[in-house]
C-alpha atoms as a PDB file:
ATOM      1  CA  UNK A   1      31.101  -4.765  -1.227  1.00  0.00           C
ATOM      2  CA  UNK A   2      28.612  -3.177   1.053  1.00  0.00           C
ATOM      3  CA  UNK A   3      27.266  -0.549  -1.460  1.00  0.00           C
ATOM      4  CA  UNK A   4      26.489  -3.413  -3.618  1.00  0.00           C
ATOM      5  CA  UNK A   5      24.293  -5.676  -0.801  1.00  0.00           C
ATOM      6  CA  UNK A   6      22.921  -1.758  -0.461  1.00  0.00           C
ATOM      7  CA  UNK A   7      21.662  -1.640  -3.918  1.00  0.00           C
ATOM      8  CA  UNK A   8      20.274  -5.046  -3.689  1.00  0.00           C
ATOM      9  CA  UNK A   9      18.371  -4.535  -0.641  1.00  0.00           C
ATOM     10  CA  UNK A  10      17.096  -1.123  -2.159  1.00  0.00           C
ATOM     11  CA  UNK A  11      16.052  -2.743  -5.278  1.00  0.00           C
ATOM     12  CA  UNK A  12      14.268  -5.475  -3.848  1.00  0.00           C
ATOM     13  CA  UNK A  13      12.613  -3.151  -1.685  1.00  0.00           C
ATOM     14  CA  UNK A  14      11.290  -1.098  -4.951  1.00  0.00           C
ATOM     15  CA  UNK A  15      10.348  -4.491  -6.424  1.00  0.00           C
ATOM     16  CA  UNK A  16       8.224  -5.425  -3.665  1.00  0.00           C
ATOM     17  CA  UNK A  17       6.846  -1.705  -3.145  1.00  0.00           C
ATOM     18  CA  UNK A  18       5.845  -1.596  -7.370  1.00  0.00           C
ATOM     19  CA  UNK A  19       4.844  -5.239  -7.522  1.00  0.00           C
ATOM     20  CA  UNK A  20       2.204  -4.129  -4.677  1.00  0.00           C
ATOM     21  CA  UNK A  21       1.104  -1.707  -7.463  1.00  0.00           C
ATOM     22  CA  UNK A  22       0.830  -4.219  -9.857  1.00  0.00           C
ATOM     23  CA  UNK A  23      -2.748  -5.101  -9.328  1.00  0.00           C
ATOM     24  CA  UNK A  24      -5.583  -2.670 -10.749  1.00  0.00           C
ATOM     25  CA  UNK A  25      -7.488  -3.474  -7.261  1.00  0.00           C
ATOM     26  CA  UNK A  26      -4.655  -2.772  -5.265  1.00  0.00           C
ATOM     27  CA  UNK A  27      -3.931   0.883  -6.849  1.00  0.00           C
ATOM     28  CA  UNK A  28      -7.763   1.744  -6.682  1.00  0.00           C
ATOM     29  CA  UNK A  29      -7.333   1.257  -3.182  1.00  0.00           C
ATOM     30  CA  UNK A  30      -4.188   3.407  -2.314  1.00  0.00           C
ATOM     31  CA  UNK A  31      -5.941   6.083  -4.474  1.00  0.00           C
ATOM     32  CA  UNK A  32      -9.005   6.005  -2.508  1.00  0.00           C
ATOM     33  CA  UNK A  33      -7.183   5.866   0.748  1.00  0.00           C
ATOM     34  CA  UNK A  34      -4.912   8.663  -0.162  1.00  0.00           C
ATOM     35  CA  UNK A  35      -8.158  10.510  -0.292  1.00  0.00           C
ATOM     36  CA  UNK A  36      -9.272   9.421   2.735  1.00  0.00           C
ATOM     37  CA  UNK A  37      -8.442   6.859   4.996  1.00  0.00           C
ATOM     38  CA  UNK A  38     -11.242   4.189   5.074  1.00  0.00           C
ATOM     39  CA  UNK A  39     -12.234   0.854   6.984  1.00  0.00           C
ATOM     40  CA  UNK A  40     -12.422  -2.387   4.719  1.00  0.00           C
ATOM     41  CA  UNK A  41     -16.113  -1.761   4.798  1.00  0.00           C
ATOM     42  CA  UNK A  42     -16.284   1.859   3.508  1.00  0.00           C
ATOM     43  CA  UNK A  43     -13.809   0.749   0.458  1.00  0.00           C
ATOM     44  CA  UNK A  44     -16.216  -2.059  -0.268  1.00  0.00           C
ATOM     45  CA  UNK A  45     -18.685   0.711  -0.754  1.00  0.00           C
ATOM     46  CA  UNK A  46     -16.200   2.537  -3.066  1.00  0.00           C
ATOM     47  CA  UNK A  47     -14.320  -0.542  -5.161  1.00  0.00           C
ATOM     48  CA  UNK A  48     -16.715  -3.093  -7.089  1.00  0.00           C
ATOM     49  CA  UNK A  49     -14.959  -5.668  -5.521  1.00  0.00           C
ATOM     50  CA  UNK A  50     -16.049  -8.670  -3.092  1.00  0.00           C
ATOM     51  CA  UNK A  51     -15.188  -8.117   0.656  1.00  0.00           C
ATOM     52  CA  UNK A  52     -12.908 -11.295   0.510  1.00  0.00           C
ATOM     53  CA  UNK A  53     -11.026 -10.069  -2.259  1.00  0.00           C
ATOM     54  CA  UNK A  54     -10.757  -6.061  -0.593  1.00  0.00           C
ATOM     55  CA  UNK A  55      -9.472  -7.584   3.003  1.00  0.00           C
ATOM     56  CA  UNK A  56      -6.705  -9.504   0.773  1.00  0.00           C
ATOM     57  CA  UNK A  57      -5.683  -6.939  -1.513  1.00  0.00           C
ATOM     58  CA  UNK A  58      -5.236  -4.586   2.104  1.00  0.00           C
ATOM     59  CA  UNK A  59      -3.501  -7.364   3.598  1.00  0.00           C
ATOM     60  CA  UNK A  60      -0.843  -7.213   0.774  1.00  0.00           C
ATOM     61  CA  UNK A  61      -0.385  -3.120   0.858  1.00  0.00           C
ATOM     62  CA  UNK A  62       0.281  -3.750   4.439  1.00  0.00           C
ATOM     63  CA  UNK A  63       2.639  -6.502   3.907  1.00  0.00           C
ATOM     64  CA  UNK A  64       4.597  -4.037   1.330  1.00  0.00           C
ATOM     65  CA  UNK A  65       3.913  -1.185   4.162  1.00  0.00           C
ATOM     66  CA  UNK A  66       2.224   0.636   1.843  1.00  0.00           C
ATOM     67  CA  UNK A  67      -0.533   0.655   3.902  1.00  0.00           C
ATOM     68  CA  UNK A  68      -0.774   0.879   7.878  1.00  0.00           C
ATOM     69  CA  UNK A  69      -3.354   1.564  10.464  1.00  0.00           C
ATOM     70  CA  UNK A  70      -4.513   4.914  11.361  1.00  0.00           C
ATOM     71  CA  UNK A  71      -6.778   3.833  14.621  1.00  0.00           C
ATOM     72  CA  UNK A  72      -9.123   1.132  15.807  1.00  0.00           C
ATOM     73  CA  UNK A  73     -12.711   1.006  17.145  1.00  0.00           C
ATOM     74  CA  UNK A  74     -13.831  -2.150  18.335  1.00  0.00           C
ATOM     75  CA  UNK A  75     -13.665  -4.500  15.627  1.00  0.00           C
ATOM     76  CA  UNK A  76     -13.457  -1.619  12.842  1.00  0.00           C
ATOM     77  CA  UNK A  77      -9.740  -0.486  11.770  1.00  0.00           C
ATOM     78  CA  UNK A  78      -9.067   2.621   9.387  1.00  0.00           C
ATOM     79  CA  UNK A  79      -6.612   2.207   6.985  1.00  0.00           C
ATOM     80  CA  UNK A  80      -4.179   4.857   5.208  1.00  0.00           C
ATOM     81  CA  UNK A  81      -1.312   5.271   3.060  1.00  0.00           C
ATOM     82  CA  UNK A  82       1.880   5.610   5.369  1.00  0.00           C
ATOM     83  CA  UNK A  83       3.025   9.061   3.544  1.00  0.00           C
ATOM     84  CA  UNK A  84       6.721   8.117   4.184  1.00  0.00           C
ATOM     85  CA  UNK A  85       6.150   4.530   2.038  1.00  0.00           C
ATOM     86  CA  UNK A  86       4.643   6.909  -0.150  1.00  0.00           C
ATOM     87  CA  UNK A  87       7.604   8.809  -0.822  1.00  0.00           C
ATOM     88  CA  UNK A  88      10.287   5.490  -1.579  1.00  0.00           C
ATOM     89  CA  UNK A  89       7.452   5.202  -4.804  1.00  0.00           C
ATOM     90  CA  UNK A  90       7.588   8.525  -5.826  1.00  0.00           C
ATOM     91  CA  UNK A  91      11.800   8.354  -5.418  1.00  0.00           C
ATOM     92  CA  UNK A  92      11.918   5.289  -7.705  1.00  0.00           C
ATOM     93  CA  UNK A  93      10.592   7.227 -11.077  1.00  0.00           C
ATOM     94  CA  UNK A  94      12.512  10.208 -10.347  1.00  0.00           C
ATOM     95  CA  UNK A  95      15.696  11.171 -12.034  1.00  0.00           C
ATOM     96  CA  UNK A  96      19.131  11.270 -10.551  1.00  0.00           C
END
């Protein structure tokens, strides 16, 4: 019985990890921060999108812990893709 409430927990957790994938906006942001990790500001340079709609779209990565913070200077915080988070993606579309 506890395999099985394993399973669920690890499916829900790739559900919530690919469902943060879902949105267009949301990938063009982990690829840009696996690039380089990047303040809100410097991906509004980088992504067409409004500011309002970038600081959201983080918000959500971080909620699925896709995303965490890297450092903070004064009111400026660089974001990056937490490698490990990273990984659990990667696992779900391999075989075995």
């Amino acid at each position: 019985m506890g395999r099985n409430l394993k399973t669920i927990d690890q499916e829900s957790r790739q559900d919530l990890l690919l469902r943060a994938l879902a949105s267009g906006t949301r990938r063009r942001i982990v690829r840009h921060l696996m690039q380089r990790p990047s303040t809100v500001a410097e991906l509004c340079h980088e992504i067409p999108e409004h500011t309002k709609t970038i600081y959201f779209e983080v918000g959500v990565l971080h909620r699925a812990q896709l995303v965490r913070n890297r450092a903070k200077t004064g009111r400026h915080v660089i974001h990056e893709v937490d490698p490990d988070v990273w990984a659990e993606v990667r696992a779900i579309f391999e075989p075995g």
